[in-house]
Protein backbone atom coordinates (compact mmCIF):
# COMPACT_ATOMS: atom_id res chain seq x y z
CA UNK A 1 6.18 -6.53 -5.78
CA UNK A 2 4.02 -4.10 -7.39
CA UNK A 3 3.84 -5.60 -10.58
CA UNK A 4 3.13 -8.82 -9.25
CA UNK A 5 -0.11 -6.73 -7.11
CA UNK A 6 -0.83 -5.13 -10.92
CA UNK A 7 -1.09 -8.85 -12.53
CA UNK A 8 -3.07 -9.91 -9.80
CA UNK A 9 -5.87 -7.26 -9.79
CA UNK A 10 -6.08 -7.90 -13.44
CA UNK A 11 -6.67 -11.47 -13.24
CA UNK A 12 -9.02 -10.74 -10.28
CA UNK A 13 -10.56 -8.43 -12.35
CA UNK A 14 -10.42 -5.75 -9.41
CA UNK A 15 -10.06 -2.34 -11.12
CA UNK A 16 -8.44 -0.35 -7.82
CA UNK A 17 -6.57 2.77 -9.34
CA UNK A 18 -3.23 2.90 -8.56
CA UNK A 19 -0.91 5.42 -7.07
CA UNK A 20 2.48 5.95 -5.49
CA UNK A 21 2.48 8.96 -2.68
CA UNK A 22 5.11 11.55 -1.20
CA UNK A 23 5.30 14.51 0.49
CA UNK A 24 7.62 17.84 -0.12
CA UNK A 25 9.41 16.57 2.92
CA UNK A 26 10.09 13.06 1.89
CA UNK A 27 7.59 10.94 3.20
CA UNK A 28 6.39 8.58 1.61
CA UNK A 29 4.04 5.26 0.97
CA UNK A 30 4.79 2.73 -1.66
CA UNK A 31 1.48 1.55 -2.86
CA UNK A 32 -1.65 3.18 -2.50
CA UNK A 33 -5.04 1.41 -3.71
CA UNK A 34 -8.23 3.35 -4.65
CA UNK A 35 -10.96 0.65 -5.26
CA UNK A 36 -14.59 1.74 -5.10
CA UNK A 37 -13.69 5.50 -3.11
CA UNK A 38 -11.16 3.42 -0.53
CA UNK A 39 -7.92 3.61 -0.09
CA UNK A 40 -5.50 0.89 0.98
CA UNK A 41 -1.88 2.10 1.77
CA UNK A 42 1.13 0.00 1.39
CA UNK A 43 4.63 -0.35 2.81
CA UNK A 44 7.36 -3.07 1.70
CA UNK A 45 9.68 -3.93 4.29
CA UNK A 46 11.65 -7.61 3.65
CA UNK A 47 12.45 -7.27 7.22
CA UNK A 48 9.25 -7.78 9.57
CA UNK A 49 11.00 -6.65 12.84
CA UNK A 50 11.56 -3.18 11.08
CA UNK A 51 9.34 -0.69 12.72
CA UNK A 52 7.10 1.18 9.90
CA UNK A 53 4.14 3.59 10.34
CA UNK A 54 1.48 6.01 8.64
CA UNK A 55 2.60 9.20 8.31
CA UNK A 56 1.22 11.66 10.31
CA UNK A 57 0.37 13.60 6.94
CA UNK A 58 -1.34 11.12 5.22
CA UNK A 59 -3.18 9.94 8.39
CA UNK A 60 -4.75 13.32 8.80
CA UNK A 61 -5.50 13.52 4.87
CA UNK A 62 -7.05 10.55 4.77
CA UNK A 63 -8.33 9.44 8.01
CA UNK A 64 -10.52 6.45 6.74
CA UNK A 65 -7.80 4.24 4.84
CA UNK A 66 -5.70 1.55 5.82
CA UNK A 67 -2.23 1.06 5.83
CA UNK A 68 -0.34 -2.06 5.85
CA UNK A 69 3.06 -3.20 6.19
CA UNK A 70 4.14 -5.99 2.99
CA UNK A 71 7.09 -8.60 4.42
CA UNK A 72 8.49 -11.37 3.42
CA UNK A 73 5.73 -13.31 6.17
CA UNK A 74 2.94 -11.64 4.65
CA UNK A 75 3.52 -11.42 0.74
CA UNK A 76 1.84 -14.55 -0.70
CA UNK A 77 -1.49 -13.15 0.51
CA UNK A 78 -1.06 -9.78 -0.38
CA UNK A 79 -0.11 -11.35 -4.02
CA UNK A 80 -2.80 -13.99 -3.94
């Protein structure tokens, strides 16, 4: 999904930096988005009952970003 998020900033012309992030202890987000000094974290889960939060770590680091869980009832947004 994250190269179908890369093609769509670049047709959208949105210019968000991208980064993957992890801790020494494992955890971990899948997508993070910098665009314009804010961050936008996100998790892929297919299934939507699975439970998924912000960890602690990153919450405390960065107390002003949002996260957001990607499933397979939310995708065509987050790809359109």
């Amino acid at each position: 999904m994250v190269p179908e998020r890369v093609k769509r900033n670049a047709y959208a012309r949105s210019y968000a930096q991208l980064y993957f992030w992890r801790t020494h202890d494992q955890k971990e987000i899948d997508l993070i988005e910098d665009k314009d000094g804010h961050l936008s974290a996100f998790e892929f889960k297919w299934n939507e009952r699975q439970k998924t939060r912000m960890p602690t770590s990153f919450a405390q680091t960065y107390p002003n970003s949002d996260f957001n869980v990607i499933n397979k009832e939310n995708f065509w947004p987050f790809l359109s």
